[in-house]
Protein backbone atom coordinates (compact mmCIF):
# COMPACT_ATOMS: atom_id res chain seq x y z
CA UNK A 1 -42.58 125.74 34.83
CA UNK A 2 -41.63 125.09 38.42
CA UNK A 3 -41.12 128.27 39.81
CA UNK A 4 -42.29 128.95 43.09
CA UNK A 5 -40.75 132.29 45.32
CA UNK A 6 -40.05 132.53 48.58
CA UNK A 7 -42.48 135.62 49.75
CA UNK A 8 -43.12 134.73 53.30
CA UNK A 9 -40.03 136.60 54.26
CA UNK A 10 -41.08 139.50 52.40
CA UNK A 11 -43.34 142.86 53.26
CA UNK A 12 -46.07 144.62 51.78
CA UNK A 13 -48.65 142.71 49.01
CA UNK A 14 -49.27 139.93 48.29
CA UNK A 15 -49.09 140.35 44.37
CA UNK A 16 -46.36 143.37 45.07
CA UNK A 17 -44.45 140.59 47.02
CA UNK A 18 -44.68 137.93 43.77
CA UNK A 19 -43.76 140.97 41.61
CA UNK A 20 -40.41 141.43 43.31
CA UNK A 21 -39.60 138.07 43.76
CA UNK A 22 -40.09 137.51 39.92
CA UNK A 23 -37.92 140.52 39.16
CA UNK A 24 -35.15 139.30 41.76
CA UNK A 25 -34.71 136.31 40.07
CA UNK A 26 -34.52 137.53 36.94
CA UNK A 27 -32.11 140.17 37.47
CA UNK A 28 -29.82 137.20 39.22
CA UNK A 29 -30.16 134.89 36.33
CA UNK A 30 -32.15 132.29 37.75
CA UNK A 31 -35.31 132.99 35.41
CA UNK A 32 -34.34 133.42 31.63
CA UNK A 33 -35.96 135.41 28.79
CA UNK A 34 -38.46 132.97 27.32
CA UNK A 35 -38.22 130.96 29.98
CA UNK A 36 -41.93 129.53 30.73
CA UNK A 37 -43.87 130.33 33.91
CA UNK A 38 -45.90 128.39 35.95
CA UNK A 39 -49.98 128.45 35.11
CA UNK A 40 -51.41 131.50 37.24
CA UNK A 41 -53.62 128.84 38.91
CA UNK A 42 -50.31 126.51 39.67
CA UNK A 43 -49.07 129.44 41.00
CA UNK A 44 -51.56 130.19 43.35
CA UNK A 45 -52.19 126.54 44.76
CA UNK A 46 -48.26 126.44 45.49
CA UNK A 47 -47.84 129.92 47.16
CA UNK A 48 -51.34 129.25 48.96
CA UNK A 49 -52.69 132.17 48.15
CA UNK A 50 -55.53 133.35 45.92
CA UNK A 51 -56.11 133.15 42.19
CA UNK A 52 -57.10 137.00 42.09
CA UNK A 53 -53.51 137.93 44.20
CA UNK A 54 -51.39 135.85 41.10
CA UNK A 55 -53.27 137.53 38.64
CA UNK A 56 -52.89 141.09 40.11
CA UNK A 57 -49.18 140.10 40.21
CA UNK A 58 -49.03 138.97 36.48
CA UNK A 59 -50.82 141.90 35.46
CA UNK A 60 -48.24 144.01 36.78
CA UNK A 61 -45.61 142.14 35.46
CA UNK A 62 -46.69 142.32 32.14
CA UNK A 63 -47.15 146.20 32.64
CA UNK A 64 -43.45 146.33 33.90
CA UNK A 65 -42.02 144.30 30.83
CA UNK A 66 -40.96 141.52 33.26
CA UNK A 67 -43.36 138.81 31.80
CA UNK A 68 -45.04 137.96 28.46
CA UNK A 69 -48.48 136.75 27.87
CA UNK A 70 -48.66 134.52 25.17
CA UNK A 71 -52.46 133.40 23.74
CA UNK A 72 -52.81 129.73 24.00
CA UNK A 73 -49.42 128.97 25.54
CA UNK A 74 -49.15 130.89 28.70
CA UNK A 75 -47.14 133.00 30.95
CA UNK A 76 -42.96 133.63 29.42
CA UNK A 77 -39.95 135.60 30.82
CA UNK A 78 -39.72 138.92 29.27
CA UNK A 79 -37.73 140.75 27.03
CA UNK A 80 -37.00 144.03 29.46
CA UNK A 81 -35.23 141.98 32.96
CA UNK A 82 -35.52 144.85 35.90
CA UNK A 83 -32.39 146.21 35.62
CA UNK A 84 -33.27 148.05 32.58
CA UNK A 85 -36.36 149.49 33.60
CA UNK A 86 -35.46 153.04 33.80
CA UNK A 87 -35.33 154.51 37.45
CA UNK A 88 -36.84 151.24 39.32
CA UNK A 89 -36.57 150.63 42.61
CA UNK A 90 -36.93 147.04 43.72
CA UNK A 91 -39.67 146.45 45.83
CA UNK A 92 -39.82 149.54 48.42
CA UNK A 93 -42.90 149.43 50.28
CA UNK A 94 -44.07 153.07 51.02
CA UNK A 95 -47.74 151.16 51.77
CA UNK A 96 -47.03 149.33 54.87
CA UNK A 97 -47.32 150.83 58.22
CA UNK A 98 -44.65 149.59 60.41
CA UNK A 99 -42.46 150.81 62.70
CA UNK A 100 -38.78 151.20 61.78
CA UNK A 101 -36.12 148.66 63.13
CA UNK A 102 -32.75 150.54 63.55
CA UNK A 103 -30.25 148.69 64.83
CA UNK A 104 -30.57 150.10 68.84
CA UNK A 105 -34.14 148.07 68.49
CA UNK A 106 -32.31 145.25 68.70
CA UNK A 107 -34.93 142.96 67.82
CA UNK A 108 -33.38 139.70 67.51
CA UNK A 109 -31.27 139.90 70.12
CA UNK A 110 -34.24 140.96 72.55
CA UNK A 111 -36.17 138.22 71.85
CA UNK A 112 -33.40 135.65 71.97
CA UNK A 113 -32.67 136.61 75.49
CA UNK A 114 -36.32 137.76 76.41
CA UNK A 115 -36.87 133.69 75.88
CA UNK A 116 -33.67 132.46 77.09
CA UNK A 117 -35.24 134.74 80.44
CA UNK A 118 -38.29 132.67 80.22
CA UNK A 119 -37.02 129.59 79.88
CA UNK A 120 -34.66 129.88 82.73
CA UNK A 121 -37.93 131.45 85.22
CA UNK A 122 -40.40 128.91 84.30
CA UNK A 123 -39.44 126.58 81.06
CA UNK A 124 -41.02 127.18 78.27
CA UNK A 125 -43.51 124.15 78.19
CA UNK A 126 -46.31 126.52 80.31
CA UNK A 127 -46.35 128.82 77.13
CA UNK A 128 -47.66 126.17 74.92
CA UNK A 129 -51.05 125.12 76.20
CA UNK A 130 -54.24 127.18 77.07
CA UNK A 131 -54.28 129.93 78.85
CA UNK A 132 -56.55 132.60 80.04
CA UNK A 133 -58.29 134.81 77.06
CA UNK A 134 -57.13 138.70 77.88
CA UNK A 135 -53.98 137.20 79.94
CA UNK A 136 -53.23 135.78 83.37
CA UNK A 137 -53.94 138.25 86.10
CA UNK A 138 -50.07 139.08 86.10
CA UNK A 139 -49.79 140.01 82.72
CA UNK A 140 -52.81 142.12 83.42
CA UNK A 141 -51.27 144.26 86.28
CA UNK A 142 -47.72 145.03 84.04
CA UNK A 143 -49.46 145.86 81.43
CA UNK A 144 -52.11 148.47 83.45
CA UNK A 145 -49.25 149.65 84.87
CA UNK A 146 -47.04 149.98 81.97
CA UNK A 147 -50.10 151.79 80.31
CA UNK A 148 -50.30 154.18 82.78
CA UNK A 149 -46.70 155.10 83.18
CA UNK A 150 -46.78 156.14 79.30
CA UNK A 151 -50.44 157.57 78.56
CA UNK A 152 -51.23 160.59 80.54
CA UNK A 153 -54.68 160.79 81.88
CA UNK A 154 -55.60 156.91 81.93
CA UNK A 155 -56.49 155.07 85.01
CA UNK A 156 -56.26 151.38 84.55
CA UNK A 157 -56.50 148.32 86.65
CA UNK A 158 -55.58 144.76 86.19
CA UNK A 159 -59.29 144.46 86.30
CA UNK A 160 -59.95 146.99 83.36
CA UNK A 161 -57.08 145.70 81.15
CA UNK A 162 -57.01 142.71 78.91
CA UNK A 163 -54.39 142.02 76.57
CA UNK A 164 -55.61 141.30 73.00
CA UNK A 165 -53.76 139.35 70.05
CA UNK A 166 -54.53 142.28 68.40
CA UNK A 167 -56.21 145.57 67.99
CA UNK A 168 -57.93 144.31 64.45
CA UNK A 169 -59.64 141.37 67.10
CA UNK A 170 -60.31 143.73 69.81
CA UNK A 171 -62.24 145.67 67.37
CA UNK A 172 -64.00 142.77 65.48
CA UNK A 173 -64.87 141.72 69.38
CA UNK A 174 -66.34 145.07 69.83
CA UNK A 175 -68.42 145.44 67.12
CA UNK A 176 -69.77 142.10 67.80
CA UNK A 177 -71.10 143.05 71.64
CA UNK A 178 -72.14 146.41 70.41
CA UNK A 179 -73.97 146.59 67.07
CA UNK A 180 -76.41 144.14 65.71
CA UNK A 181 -76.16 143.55 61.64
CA UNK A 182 -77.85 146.67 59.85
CA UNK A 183 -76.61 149.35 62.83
CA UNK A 184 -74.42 152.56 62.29
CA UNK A 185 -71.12 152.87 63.52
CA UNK A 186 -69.90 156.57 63.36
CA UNK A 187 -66.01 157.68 62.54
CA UNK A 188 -64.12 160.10 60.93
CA UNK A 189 -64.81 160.64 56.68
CA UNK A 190 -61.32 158.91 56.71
CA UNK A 191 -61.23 155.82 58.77
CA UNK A 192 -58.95 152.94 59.30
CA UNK A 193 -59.32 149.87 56.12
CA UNK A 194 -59.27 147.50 59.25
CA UNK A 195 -62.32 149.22 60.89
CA UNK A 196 -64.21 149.05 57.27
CA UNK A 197 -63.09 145.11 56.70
CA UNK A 198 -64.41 144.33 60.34
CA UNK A 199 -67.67 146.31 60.05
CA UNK A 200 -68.57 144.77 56.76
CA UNK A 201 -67.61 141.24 57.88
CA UNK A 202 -70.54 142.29 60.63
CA UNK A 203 -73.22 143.73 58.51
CA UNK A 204 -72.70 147.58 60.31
CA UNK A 205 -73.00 150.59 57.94
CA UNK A 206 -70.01 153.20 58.29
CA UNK A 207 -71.21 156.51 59.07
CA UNK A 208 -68.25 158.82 57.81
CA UNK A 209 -67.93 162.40 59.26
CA UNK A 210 -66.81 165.90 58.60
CA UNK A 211 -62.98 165.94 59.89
CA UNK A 212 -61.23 169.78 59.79
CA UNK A 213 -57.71 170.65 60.80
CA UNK A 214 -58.31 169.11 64.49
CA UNK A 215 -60.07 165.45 63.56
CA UNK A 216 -63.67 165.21 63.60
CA UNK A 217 -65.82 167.97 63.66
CA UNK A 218 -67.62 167.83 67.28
CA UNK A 219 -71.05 169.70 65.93
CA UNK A 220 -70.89 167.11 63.09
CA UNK A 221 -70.98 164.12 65.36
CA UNK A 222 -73.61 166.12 67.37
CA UNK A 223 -75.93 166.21 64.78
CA UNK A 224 -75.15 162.40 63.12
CA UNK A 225 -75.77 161.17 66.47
CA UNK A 226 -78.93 163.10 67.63
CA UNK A 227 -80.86 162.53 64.04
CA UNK A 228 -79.71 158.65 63.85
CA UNK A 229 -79.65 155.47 65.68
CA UNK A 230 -76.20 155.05 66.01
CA UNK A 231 -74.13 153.54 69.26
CA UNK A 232 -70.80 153.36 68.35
CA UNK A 233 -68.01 155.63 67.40
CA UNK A 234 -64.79 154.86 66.56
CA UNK A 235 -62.01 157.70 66.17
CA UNK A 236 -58.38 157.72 66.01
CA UNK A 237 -57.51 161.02 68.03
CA UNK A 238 -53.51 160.43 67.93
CA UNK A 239 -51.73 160.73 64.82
CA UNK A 240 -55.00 159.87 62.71
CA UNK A 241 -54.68 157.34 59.97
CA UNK A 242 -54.35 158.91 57.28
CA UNK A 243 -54.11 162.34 57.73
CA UNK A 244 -51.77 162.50 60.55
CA UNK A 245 -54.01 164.90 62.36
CA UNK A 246 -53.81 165.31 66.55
CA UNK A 247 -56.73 166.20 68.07
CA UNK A 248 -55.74 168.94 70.88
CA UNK A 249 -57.26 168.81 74.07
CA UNK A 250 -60.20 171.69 74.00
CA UNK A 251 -61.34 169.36 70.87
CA UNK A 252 -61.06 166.12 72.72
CA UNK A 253 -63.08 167.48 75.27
CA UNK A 254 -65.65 168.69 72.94
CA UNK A 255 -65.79 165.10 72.08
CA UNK A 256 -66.42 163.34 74.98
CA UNK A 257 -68.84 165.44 75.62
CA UNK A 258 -70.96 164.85 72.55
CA UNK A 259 -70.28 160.84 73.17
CA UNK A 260 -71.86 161.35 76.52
CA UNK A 261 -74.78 163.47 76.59
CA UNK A 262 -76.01 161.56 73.15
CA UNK A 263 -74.94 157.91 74.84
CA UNK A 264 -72.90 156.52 72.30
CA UNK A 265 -70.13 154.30 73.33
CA UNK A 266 -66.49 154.91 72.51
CA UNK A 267 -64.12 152.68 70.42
CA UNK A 268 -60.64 155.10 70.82
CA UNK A 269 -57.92 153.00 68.45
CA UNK A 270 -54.56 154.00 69.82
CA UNK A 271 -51.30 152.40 68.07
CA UNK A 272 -48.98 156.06 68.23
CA UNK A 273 -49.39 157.88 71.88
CA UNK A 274 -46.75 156.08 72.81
CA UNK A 275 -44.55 157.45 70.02
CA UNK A 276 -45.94 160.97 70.47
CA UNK A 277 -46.59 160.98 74.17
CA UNK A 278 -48.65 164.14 75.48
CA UNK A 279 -52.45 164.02 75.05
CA UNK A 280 -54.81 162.93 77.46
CA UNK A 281 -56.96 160.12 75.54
CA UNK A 282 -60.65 161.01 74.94
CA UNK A 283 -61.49 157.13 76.25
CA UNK A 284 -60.00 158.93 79.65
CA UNK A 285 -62.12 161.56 80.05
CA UNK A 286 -65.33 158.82 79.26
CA UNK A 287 -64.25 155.94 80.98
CA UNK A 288 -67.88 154.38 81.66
CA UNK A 289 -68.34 154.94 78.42
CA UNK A 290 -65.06 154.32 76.08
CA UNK A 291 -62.54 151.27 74.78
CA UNK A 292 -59.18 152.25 74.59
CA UNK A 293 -57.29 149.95 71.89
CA UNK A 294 -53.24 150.71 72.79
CA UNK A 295 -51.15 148.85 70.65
CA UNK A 296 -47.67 147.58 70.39
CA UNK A 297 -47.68 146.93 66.81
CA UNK A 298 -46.59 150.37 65.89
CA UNK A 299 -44.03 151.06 68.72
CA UNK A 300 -42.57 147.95 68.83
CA UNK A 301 -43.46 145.13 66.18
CA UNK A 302 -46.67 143.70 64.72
CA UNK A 303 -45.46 140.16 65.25
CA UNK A 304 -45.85 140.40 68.93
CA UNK A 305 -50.06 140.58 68.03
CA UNK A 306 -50.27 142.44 71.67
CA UNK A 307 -52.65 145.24 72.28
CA UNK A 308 -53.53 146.43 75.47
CA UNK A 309 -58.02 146.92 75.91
CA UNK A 310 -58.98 149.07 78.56
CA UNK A 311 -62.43 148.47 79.16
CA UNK A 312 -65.04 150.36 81.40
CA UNK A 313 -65.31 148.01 84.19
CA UNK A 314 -64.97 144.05 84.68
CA UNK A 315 -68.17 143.39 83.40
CA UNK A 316 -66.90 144.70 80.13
CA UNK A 317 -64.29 142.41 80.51
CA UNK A 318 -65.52 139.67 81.20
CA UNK A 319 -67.74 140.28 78.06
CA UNK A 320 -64.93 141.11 75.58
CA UNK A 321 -63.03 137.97 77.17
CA UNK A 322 -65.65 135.95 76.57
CA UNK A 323 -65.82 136.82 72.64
CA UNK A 324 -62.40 136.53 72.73
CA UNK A 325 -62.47 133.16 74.26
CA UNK A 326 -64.98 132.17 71.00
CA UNK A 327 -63.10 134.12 68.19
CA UNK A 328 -59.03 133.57 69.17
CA UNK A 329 -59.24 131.91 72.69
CA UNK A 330 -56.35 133.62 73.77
CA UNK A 331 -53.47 136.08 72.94
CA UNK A 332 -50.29 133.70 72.20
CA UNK A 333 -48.73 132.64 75.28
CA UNK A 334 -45.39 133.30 74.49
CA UNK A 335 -46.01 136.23 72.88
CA UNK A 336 -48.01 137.93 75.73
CA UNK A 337 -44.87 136.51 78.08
CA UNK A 338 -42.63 138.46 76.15
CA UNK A 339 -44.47 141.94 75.87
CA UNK A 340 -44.89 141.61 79.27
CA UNK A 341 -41.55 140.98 80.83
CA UNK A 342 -40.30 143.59 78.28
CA UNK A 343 -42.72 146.10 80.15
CA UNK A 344 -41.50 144.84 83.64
CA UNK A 345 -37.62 145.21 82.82
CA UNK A 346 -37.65 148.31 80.98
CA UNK A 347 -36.81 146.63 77.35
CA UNK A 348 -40.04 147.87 76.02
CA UNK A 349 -39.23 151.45 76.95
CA UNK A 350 -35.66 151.27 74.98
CA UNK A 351 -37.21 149.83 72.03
CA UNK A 352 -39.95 152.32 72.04
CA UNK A 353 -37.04 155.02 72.49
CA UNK A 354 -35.26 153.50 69.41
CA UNK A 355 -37.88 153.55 67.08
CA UNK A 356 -39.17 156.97 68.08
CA UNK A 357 -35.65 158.65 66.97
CA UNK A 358 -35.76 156.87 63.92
CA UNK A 359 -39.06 157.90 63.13
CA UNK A 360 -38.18 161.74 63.97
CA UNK A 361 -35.57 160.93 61.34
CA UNK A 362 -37.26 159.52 58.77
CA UNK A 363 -39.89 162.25 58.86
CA UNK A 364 -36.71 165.28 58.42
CA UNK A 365 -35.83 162.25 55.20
CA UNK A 366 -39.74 163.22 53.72
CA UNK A 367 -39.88 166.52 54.96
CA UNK A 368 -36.84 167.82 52.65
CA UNK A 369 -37.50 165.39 49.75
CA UNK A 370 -40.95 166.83 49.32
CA UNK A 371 -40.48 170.27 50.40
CA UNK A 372 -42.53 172.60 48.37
CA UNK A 373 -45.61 169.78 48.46
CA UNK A 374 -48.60 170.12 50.50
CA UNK A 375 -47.50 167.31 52.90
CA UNK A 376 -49.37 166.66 56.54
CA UNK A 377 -47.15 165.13 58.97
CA UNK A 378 -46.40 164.62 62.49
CA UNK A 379 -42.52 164.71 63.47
CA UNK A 380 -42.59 161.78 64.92
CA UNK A 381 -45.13 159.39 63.10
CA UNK A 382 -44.57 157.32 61.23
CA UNK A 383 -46.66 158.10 57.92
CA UNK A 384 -47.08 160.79 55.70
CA UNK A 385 -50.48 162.23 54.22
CA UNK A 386 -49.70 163.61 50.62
CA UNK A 387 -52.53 165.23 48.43
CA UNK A 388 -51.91 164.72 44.74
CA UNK A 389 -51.94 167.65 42.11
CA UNK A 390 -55.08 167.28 39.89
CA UNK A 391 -53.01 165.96 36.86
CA UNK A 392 -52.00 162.66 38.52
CA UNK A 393 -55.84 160.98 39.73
CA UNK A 394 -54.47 159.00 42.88
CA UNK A 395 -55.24 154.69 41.52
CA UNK A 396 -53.23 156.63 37.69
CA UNK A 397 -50.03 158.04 40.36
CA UNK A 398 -49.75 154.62 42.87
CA UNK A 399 -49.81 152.79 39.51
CA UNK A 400 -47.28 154.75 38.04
CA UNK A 401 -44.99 154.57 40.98
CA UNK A 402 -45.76 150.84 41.14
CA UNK A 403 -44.19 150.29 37.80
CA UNK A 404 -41.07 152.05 39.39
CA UNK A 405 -40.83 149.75 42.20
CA UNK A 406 -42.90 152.01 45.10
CA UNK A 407 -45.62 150.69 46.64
CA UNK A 408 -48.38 153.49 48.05
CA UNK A 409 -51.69 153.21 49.48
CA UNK A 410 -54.35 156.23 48.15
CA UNK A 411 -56.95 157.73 49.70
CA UNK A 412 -59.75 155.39 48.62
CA UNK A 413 -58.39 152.20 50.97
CA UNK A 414 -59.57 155.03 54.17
CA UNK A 415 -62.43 156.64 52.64
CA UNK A 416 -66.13 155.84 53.90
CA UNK A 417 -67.95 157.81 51.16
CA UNK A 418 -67.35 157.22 47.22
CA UNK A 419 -65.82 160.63 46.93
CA UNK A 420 -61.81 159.51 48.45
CA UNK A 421 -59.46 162.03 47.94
CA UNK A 422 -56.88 162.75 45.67
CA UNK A 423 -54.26 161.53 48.31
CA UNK A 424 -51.79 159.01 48.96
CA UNK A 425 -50.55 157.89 52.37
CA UNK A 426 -46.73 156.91 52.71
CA UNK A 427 -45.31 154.53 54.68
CA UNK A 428 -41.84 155.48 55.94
CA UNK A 429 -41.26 152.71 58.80
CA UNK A 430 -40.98 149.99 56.30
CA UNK A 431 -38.10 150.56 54.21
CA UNK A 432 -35.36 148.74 55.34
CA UNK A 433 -32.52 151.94 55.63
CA UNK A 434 -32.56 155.61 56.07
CA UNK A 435 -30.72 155.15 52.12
CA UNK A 436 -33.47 152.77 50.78
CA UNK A 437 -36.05 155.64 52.04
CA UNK A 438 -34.32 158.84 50.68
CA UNK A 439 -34.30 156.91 47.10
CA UNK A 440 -37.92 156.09 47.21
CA UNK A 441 -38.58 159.32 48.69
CA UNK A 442 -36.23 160.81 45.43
CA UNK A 443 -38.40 158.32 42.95
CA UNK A 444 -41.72 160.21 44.40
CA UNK A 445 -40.07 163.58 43.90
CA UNK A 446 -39.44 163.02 40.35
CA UNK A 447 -42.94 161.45 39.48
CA UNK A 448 -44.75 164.56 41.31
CA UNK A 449 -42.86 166.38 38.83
CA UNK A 450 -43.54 164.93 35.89
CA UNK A 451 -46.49 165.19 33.54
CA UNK A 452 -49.34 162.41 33.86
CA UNK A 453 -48.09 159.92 31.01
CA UNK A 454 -50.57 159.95 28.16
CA UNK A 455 -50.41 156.01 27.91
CA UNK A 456 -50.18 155.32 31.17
CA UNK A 457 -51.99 152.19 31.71
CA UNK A 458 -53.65 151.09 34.99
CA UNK A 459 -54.18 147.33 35.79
């Protein structure tokens, strides 16, 4: 009745995460069949996380054969441990969007000497108190210049640059100065599940439109913005998440002109040019008018919480550091220290490098295992966009692969309308090999494949 996993070490969902921790331990003997399991409540309080995650994670537990539910006396050890669930994969997490960490990355030994650096320059004790919100004026002028060394087109000062724990707070910052509850934000029919948690946590309506081959349709946002009230837009030219679509530049400019001549104001989100280097952002070609959001968490690692906010001019800044100053009060010292020495001694630019080949070779991995499906994809990003053949309905197909071990996200988590597609997006940057990718990618093969299950049950 005591159990309690160890999922802080682990990726992907919550519940996913208590799933494979459950199935671990069974398969190494350390839960037993029968064996009773701690109340779903219990569970909860010790993991600290919420009721509805544990039961989400018992749910599919039961569905997988790992756990019995037992009327009146709780929660048992199944009959079926993992190992016998035909064609499972423990725990591969196709949903998460991270970048890859091959072994040139060198993560841990980065950081071990990017801090030893630290230490040695200025101790570490200056790290630990309050600092500046958007970063000391330093920090500022590496990372303008790093910016502009990587992004063609942008012009950015120290002055015009704040760095953000975040992109997800940049944006929540944003919204705040720029819509009032009850307003319109425009963006693509597909938008980011980060953009739709931080509008609704601010009252703003998403406006969702048309998208084509080449991102959002520029006559579309015409028209939303001349017959509406709207102010903000917020696109995701660059590798769009989730369809993988690049805007080129003839459509960029089409754009920015719309944004200007009907006076909205720009939020560009921009975690991949520095993966896929090459277009001018539309933010560049606006700058009065346009945020550009770069972000490290997708070229480097999310745990750094760094993204780089170009603003319009210092009043800007001094706005957006002000909300930032009430919200987070500052990007994390250390954290900020690190991204930024790692832009001054050229350590950012290998790691970048590192994860941008194994991205371009993850993408040949999912471009041979599902040749001969309708696949959008960018050789060098680091998701897929997959739409679904009409006999597998997309919640019926991630549900399915869940109970082999996958975890995908579908097209509903993006969409801004109640018509999502039939779609899944796949994560290839989170699997922890080249192997453990080619045998989820082989487990998606072979459930395309197959008929829909007639029992298939969906929790």
């Amino acid at each position: 009745m005591d159990w309690t996993p160890t999922i802080t070490d682990r990726q992907g969902p919550l519940y996913q995460r208590i799933v494979t921790a459950l199935a671990e331990d069974i398969a190494a003997g350390r839960l037993h069949r029968g064996q009773a399991l701690p109340t779903q409540r219990a569970l909860a309080r010790a993991l600290g996380v919420d009721l509805t995650t544990v039961t989400r994670a018992f749910a599919e537990a039961r569905r997988q054969g790992l756990v019995e539910a037992r009327v009146g006396r709780g929660t048992f050890v199944g009959a079926h441990p993992p190992a016998t669930v035909r064609g499972a994969a423990p725990g591969i997490d196709l949903s998460m969007n991270l970048p890859p960490q091959p072994i040139e990355a060198d993560l841990d030994g980065r950081l071990a000497k990017a801090v030893s650096d630290i230490r040695g320059s200025s101790g570490i004790a200056p790290y630990l108190t309050y600092q500046q919100p958007g970063g000391t004026a330093a920090e500022r002028q590496t990372a303008a210049d790093w910016l502009q060394g990587l992004v063609p087109g942008v012009t950015a000062t120290a002055a015009r640059v704040l760095l953000v724990p975040g992109t997800q707070s940049a944006l929540f910052c944003l919204l705040l100065t720029h819509a009032a509850p009850g307003d319109t934000v425009l963006t693509e029919r597909l938008s980011y599940p980060g953009l739709k948690a931080a509008a609704a946590a601010v009252g703003l309506r998403l406006a969702g439109i048309e998208m084509d081959a080449e991102g959002i349709v520029p006559d579309a946002l015409d028209r939303a913005a001349r017959t509406g009230t709207a102010r903000l837009v917020y696109l995701m030219p660059t590798l769009h998440n989730p369809t993988t679509v690049t805007m080129p530049a003839e459509r960029r400019r089409r754009i920015a002109d719309v944004i200007r001549v009907r006076g909205l104001t720009l939020i560009e989100d921009d975690p991949y040019s520095f993966l896929v280097p090459g277009e001018t952002p539309v933010s560049a070609l606006i700058p009065e008018r346009a945020y550009l959001a770069a972000s490290l968490s997708k070229c480097i690692a999310p745990g750094l919480r760094t993204s780089l906010v170009v603003v319009p001019d210092a009043e800007a800044a001094a706005r957006l550091a002000s909300l930032l100053r009430a919200t987070l009060q500052m990007p994390a010292p250390l954290m900020a220290a690190v991204a930024t020495l790692w832009m001054r001694d050229g350590t950012a630019d290998a790691i970048v490098g590192a994860i941008r080949s194994e991205a371009a070779a993850r993408q040949v991995l999912a471009r041979a295992a599902l040749a001969g499906h309708p696949l959008a994809a960018h050789p060098g990003g680091l998701h897929v966009w997959l739409p679904l053949p009409q006999r597998w309905p997309a919640q019926r197909f991630a549900a399915h692969l869940n109970g082999r071990g996958l975890a995908v996200v579908t097209g509903e988590a993006f969409a801004t309308d109640a018509s999502p597609p039939n779609a899944i997006r796949l994560a290839l940057g989170a699997a922890r090999s080249r192997a453990q990718l080619a045998r989820a990618l082989e487990i998606l093969s072979e459930a395309l494949a197959s008929p829909a299950p007639d029992d298939e049950v969906v929790v």
